[in-house]
N, C-alpha and C. Protein backbone atom coordinates (compact mmCIF):
# COMPACT_ATOMS: atom_id res chain seq x y z
N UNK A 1 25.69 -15.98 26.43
CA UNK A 1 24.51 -15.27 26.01
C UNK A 1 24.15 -14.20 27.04
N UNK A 2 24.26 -14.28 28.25
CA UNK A 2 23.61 -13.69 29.30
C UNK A 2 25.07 -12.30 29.20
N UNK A 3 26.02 -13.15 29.23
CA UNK A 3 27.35 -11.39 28.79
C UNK A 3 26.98 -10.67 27.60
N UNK A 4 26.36 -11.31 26.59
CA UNK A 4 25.84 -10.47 25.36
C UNK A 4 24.77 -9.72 25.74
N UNK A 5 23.96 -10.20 26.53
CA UNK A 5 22.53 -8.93 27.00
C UNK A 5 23.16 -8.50 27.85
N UNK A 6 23.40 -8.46 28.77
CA UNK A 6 24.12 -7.10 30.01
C UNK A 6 25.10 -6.54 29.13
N UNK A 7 25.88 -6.90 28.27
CA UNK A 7 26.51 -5.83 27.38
C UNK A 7 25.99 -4.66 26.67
N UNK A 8 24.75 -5.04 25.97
CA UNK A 8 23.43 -4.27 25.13
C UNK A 8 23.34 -3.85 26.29
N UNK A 9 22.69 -3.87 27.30
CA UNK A 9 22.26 -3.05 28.11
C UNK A 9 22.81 -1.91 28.59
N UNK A 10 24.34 -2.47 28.99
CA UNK A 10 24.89 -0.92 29.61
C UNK A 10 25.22 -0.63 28.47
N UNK A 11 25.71 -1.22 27.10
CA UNK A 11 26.21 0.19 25.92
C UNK A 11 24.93 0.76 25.76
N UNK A 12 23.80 0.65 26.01
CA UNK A 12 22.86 1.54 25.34
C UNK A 12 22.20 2.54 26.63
N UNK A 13 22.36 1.92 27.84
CA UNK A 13 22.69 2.64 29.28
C UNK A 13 23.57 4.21 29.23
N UNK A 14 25.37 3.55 29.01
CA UNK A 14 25.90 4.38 28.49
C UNK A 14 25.41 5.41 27.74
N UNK A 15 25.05 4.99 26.48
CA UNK A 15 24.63 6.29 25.50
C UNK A 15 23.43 6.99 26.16
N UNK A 16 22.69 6.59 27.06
CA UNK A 16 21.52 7.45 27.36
C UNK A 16 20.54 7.42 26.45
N UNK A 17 20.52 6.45 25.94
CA UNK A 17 18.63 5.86 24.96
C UNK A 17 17.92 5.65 25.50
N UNK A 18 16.92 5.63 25.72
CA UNK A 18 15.52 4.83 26.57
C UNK A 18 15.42 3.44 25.93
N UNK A 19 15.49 2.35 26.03
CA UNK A 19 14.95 0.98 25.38
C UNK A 19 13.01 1.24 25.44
N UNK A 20 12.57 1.13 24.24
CA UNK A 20 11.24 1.14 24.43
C UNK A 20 10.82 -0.54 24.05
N UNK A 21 9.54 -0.77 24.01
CA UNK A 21 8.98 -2.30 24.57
C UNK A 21 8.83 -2.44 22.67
N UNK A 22 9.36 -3.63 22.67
CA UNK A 22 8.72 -4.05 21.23
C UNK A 22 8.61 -5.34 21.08
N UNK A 23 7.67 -5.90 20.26
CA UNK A 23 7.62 -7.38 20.01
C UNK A 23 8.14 -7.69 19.38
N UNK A 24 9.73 -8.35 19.26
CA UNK A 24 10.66 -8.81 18.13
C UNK A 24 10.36 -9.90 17.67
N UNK A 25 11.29 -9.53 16.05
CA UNK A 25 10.63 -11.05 15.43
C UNK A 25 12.13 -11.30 14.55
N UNK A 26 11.92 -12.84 13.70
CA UNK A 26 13.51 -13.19 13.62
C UNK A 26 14.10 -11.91 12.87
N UNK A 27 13.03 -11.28 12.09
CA UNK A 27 13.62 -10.06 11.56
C UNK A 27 14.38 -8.52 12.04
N UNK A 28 14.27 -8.67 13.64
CA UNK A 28 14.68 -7.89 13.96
C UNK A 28 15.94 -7.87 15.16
N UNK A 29 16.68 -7.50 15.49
CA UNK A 29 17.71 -7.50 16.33
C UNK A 29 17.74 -8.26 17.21
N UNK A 30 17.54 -9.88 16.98
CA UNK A 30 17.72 -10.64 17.65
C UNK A 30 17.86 -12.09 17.47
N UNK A 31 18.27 -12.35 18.73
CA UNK A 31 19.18 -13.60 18.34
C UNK A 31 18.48 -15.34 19.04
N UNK A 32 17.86 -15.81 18.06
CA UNK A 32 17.03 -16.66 18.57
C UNK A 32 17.19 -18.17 17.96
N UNK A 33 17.25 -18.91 18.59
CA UNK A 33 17.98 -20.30 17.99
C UNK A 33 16.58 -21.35 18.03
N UNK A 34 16.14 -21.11 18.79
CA UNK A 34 14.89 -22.19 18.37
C UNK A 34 13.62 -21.34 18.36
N UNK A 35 13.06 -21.09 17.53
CA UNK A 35 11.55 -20.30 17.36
C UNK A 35 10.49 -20.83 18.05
N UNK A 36 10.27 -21.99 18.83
CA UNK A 36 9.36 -22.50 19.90
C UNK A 36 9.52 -22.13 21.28
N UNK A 37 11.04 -22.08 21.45
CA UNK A 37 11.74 -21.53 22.65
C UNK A 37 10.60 -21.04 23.56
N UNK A 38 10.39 -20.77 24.55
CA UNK A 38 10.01 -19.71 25.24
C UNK A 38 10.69 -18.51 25.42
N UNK A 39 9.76 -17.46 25.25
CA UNK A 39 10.66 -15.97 25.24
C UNK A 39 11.94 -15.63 25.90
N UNK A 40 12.00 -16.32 27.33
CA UNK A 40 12.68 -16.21 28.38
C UNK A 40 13.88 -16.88 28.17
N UNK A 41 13.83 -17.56 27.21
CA UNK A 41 15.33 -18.81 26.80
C UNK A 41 15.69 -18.27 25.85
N UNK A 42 17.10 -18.84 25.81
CA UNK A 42 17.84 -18.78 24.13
C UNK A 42 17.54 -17.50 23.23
N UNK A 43 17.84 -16.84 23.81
CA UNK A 43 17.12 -15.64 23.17
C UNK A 43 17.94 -14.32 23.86
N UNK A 44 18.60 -13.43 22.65
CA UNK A 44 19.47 -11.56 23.11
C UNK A 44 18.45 -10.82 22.43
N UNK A 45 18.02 -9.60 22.67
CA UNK A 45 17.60 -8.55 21.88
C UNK A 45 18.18 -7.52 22.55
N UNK A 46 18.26 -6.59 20.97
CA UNK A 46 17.82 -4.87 21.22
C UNK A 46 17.04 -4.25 20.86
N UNK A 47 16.22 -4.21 21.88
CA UNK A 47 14.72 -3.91 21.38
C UNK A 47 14.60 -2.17 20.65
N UNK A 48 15.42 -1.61 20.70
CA UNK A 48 15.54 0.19 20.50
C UNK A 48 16.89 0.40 19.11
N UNK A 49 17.29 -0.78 18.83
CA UNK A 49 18.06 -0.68 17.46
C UNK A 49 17.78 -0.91 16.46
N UNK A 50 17.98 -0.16 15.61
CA UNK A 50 17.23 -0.29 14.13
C UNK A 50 18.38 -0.58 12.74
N UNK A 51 19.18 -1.42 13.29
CA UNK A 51 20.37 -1.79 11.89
C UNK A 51 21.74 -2.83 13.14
N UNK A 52 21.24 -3.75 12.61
CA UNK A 52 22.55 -4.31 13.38
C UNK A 52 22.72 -5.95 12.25
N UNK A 53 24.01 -6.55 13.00
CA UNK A 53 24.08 -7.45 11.77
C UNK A 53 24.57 -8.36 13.02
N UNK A 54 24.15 -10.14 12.67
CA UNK A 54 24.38 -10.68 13.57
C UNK A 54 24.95 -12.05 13.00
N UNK A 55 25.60 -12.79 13.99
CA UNK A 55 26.11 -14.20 13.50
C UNK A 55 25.73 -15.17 14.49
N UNK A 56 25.09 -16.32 14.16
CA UNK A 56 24.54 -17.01 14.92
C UNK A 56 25.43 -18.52 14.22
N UNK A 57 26.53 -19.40 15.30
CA UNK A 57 26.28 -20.62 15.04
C UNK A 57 25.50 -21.48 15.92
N UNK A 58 24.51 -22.17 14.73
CA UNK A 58 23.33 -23.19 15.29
C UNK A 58 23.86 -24.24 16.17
N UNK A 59 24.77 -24.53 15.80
CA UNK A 59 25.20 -25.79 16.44
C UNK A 59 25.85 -25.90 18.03
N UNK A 60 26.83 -24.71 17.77
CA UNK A 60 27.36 -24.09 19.26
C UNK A 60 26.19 -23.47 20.09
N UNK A 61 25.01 -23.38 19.22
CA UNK A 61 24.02 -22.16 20.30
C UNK A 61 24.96 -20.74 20.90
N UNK A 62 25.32 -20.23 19.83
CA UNK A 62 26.22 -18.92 19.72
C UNK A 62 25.92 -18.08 19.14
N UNK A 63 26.18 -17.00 19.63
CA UNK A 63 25.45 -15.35 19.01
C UNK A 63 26.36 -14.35 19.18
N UNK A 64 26.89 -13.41 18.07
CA UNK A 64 27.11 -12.56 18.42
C UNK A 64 26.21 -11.40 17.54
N UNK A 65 26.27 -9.99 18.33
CA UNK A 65 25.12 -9.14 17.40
C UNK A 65 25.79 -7.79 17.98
N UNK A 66 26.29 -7.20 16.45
CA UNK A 66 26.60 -5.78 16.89
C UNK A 66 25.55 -4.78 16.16
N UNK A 67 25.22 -4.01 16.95
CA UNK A 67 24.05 -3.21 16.49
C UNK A 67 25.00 -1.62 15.81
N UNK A 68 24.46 -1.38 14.96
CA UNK A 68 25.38 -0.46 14.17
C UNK A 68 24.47 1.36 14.48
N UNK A 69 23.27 1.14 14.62
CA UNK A 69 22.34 2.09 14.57
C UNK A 69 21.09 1.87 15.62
N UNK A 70 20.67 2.96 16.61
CA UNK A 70 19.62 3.38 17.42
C UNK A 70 18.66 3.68 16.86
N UNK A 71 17.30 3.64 17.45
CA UNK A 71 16.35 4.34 17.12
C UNK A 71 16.78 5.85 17.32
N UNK A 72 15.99 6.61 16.46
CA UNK A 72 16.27 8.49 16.27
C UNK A 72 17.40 8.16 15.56
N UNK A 73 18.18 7.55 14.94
CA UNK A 73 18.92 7.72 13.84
C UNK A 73 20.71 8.14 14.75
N UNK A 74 20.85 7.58 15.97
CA UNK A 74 21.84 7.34 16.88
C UNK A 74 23.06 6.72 16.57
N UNK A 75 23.59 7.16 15.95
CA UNK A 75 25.18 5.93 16.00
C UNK A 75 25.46 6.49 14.47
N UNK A 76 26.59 6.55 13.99
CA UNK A 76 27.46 6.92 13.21
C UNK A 76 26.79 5.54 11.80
N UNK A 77 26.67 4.87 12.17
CA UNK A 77 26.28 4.01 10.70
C UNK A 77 24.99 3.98 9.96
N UNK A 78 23.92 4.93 10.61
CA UNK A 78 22.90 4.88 10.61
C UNK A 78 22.45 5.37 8.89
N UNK A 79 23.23 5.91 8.29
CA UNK A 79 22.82 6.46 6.75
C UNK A 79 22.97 4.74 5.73
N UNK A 80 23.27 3.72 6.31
CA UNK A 80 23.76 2.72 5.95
C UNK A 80 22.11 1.73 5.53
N UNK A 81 21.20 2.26 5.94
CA UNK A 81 20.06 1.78 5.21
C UNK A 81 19.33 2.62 3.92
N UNK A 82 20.14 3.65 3.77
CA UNK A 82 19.85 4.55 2.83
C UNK A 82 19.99 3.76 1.13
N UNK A 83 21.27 2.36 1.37
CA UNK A 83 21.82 1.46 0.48
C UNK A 83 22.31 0.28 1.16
N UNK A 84 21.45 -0.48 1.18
CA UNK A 84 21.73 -1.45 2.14
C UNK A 84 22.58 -2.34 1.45
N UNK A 85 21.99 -2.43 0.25
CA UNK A 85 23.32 -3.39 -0.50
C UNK A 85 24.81 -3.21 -0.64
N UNK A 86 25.30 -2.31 -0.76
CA UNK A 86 26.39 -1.72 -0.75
C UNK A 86 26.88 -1.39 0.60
N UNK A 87 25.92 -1.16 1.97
CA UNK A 87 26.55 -1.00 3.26
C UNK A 87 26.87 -2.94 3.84
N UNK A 88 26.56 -3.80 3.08
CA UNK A 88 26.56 -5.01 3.58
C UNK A 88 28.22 -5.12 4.35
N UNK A 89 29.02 -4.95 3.30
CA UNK A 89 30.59 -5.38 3.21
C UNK A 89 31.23 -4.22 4.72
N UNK A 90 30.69 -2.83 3.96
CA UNK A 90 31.36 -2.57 5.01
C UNK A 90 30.69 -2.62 6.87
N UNK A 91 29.12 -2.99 6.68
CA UNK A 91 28.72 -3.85 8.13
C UNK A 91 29.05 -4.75 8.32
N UNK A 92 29.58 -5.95 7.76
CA UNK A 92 30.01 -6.97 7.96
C UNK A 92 31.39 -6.25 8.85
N UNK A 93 32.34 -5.49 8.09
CA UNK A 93 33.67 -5.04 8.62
C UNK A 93 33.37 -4.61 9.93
N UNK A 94 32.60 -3.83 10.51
CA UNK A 94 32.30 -3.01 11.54
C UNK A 94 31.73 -4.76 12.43
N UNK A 95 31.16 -5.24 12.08
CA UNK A 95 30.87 -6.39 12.87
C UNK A 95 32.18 -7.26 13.18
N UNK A 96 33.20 -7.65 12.29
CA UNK A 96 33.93 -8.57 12.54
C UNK A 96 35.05 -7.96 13.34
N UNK A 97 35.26 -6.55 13.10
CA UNK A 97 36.39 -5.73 14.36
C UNK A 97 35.27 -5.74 15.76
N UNK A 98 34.53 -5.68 16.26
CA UNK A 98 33.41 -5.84 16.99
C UNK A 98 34.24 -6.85 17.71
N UNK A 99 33.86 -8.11 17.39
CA UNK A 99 33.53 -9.02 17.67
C UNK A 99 34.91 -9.96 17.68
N UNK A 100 35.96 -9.24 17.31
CA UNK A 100 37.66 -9.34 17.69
C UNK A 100 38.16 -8.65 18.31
N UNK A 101 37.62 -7.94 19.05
CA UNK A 101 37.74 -6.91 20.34
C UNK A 101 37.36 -7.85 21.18
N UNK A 102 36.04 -8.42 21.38
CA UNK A 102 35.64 -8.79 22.32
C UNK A 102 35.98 -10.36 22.66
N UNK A 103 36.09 -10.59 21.29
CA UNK A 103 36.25 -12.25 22.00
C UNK A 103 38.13 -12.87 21.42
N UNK A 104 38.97 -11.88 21.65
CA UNK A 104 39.83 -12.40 20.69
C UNK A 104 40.58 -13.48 21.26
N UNK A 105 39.81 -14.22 22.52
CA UNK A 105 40.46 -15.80 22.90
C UNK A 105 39.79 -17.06 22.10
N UNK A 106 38.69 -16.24 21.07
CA UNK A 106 38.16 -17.34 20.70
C UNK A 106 38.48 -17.77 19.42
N UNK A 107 39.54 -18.23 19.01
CA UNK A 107 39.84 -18.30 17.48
C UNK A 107 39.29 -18.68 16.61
N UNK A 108 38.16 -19.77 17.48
CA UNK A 108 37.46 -20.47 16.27
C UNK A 108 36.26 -19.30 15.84
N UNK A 109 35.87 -18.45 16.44
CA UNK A 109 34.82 -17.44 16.02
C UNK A 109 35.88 -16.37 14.89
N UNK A 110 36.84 -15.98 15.37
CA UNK A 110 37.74 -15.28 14.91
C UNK A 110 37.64 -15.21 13.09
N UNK A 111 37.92 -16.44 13.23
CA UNK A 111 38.55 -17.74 11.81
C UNK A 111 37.66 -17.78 10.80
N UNK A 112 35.76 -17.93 11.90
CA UNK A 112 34.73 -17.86 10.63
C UNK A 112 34.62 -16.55 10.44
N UNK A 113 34.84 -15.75 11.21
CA UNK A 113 34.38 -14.40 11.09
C UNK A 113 35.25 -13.94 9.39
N UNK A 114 36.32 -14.58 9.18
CA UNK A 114 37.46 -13.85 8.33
C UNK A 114 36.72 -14.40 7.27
N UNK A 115 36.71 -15.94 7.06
CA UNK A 115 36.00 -17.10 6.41
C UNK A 115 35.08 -16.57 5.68
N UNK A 116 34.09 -15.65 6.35
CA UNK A 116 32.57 -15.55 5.82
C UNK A 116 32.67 -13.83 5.36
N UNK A 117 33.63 -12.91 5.33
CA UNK A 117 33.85 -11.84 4.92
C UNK A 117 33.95 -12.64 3.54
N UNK A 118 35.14 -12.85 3.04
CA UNK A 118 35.41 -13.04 1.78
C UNK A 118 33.75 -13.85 0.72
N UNK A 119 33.20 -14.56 1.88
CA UNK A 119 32.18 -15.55 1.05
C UNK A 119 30.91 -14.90 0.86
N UNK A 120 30.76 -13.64 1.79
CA UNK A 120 29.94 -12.38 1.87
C UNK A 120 29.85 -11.71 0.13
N UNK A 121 31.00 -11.51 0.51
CA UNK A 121 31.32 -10.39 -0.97
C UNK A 121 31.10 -11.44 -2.50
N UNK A 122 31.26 -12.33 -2.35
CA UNK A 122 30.97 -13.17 -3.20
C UNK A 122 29.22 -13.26 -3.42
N UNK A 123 29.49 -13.79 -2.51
CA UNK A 123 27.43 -13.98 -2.33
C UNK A 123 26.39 -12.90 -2.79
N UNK A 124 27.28 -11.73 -2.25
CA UNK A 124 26.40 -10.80 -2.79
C UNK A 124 26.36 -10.50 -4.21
N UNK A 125 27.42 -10.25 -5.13
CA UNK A 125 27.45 -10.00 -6.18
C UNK A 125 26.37 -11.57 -6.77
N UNK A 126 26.98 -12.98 -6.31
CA UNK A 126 26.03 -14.03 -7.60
C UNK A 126 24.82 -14.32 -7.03
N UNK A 127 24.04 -13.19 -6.03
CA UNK A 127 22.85 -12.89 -5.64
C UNK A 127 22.38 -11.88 -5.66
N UNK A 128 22.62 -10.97 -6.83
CA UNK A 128 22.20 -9.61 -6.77
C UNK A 128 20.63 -9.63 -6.87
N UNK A 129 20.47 -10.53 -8.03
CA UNK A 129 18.63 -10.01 -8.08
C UNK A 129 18.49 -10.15 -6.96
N UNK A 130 18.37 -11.58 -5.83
CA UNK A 130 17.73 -11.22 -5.11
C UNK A 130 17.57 -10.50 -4.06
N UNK A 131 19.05 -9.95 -3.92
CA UNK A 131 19.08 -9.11 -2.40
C UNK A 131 18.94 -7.16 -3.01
N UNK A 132 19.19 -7.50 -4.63
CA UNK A 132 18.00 -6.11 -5.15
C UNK A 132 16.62 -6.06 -5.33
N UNK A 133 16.11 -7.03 -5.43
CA UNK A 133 14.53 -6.71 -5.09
C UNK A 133 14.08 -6.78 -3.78
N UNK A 134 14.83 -7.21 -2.77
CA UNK A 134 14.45 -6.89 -1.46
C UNK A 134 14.58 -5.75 -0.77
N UNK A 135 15.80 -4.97 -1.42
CA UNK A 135 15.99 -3.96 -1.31
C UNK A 135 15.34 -2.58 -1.93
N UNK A 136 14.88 -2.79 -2.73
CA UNK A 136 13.62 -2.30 -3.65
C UNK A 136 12.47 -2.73 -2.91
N UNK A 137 12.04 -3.47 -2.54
CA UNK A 137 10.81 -3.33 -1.88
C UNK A 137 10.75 -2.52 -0.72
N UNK A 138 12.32 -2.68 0.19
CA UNK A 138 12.66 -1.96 1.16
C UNK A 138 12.15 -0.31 0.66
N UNK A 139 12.90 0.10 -0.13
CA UNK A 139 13.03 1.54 -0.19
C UNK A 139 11.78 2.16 -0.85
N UNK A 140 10.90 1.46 -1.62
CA UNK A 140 9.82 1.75 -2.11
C UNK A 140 8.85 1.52 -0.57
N UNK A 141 9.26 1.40 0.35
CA UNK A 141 8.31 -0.04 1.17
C UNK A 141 7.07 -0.20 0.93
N UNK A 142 7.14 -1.43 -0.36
CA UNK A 142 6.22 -2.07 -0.98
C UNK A 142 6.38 -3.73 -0.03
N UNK A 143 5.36 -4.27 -0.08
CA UNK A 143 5.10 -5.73 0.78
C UNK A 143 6.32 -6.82 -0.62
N UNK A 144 6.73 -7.41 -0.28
CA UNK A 144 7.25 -8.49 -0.71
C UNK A 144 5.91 -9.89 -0.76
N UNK A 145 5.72 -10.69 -1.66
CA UNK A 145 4.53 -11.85 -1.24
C UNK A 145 4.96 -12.91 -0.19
N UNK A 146 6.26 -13.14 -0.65
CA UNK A 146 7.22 -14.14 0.14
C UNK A 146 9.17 -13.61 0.33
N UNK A 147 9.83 -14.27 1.51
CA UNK A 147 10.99 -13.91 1.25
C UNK A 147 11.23 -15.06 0.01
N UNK A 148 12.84 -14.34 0.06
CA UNK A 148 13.46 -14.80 -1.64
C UNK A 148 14.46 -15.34 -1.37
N UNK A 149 14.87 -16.48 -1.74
CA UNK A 149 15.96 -17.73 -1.19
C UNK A 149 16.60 -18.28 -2.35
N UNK A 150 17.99 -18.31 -2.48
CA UNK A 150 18.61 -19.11 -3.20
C UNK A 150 19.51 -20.26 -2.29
N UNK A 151 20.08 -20.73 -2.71
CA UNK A 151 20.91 -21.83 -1.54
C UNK A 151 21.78 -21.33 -0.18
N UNK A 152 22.65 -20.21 -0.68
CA UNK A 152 22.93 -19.71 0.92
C UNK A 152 22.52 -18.21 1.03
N UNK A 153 21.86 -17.40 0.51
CA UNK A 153 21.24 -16.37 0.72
C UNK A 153 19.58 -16.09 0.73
N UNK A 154 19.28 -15.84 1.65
CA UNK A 154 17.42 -15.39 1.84
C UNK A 154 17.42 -13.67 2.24
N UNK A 155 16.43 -13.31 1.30
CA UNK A 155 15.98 -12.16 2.24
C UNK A 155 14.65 -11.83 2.10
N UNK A 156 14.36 -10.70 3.15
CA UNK A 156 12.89 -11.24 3.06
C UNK A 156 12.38 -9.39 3.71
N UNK A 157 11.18 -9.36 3.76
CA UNK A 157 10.56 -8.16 4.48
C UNK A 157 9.28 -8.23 5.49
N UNK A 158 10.25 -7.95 7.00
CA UNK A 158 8.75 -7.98 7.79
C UNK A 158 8.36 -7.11 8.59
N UNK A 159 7.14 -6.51 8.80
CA UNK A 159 6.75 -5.04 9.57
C UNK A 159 8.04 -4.41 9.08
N UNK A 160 8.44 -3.94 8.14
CA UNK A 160 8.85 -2.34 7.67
C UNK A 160 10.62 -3.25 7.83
N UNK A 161 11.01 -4.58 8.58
CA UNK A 161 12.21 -4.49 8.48
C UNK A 161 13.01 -5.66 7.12
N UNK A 162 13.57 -5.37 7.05
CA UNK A 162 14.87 -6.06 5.73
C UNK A 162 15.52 -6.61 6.58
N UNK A 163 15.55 -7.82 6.03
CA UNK A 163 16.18 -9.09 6.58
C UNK A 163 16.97 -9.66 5.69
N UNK A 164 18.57 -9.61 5.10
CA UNK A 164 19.46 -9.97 4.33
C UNK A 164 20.44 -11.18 4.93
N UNK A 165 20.23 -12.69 4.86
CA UNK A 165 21.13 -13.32 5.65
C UNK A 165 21.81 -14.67 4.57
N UNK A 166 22.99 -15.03 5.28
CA UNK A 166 23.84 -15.55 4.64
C UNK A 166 24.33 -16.63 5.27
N UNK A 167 23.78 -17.98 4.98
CA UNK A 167 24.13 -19.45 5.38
C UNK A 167 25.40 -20.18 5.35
N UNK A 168 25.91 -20.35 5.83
CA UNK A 168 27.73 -20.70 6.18
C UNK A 168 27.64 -22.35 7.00
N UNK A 169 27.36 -23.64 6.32
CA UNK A 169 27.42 -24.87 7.29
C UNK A 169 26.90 -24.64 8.71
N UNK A 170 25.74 -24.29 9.19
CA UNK A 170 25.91 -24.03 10.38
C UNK A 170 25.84 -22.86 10.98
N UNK A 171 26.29 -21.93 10.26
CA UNK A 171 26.12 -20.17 10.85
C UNK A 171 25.52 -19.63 9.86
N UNK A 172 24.90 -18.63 10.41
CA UNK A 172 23.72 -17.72 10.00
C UNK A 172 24.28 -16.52 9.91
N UNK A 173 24.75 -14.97 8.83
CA UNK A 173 25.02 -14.10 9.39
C UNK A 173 23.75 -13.18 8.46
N UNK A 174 23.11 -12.67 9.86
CA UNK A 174 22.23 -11.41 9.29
C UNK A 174 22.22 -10.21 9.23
N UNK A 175 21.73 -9.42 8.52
CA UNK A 175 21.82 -8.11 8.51
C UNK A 175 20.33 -7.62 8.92
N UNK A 176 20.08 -6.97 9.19
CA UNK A 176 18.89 -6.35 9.49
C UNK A 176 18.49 -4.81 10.00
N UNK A 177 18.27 -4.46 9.11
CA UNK A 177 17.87 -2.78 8.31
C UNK A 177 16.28 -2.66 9.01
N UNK A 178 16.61 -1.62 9.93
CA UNK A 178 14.59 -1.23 10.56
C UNK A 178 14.30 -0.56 9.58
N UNK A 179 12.93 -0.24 10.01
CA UNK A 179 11.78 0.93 9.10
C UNK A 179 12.22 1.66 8.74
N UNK A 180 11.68 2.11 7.57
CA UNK A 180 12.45 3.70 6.86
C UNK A 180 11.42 4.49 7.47
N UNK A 181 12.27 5.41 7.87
CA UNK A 181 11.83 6.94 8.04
C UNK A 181 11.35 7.68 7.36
């Protein structure tokens, strides 16, 4: 966890962003395994990214989170909330080469990563209503009353962000789309 934040840090170092202060929540670029936690534990953010997609297994207390888009509209994937439904598959892709760059001693991450592509694309299509009316509320940004849950897909809307995630035994993979502009 602690190589995943000094990583965020210098790639966004590198690019020359400013990180500005924000109060994150599960909806937003970060990676948090117990919600009682204290801030200081168990816990990655990027507090200055506005589209990243993440995989969390609960059980390992494991995170990975590639952020696809900066605040000011920074990074090449950033038109990808313009249709969030349709950018799912290919953020997922941009996440799972990510994240086989970096860890490719770890096979067992490797394995779900491949695992949960195929179960992605599935999911989405025999969950369309609901990850289209979240997405519709997104682009209208109209309030949602509650998020919307079927057995392995929830999504939901909080302060301006879209929260699209996908339940795998154990792993969590989210997407998460900031404020529209």
């Amino acid at each position: 966890m602690r190589r995943l934040a000094i990583g965020i840090i210098l790639a966004l170092c590198a690019a020359g962003v400013r990180a500005e202060e924000l109060k994150p929540t599960l909806e937003q670029c970060t990676c948090i395994f117990e919600e009682t936690a204290p801030p200081t534990s168990q816990r990655a953010r990027a507090v200055n990214a506005t589209l990243c997609v993440q995989t969390l297994d609960k059980k390992q207390k494991y995170c990975e989170l590639t952020i696809a888009c900066l605040r000011h509209n920074i990074g090449p994937n950033c038109g990808a909330s313009s249709d969030p439904k349709r950018s799912i598959l290919p953020l997922y892709n941009l996440h799972q080469d990510e994240v086989s760059k970096v860890t490719p001693k770890n096979p067992r991450v490797v394995e779900q990563l491949a695992k949960q592509a195929k179960e992605i694309s599935t999911l989405t299509e025999q969950s369309g209503k609901i990850i289209d009316a979240c997405v519709d509320a997104y682009i209208k940004q109209s309030p949602l009353k509650e998020a919307l849950k079927d057995n392995k897909v929830s999504c939901g809307l909080n302060d301006g962000w879209l929260s699209i995630a996908f339940n795998f035994e154990g792993w969590l993979v989210k997407f998460s789309f900031g404020p529209r502009q």
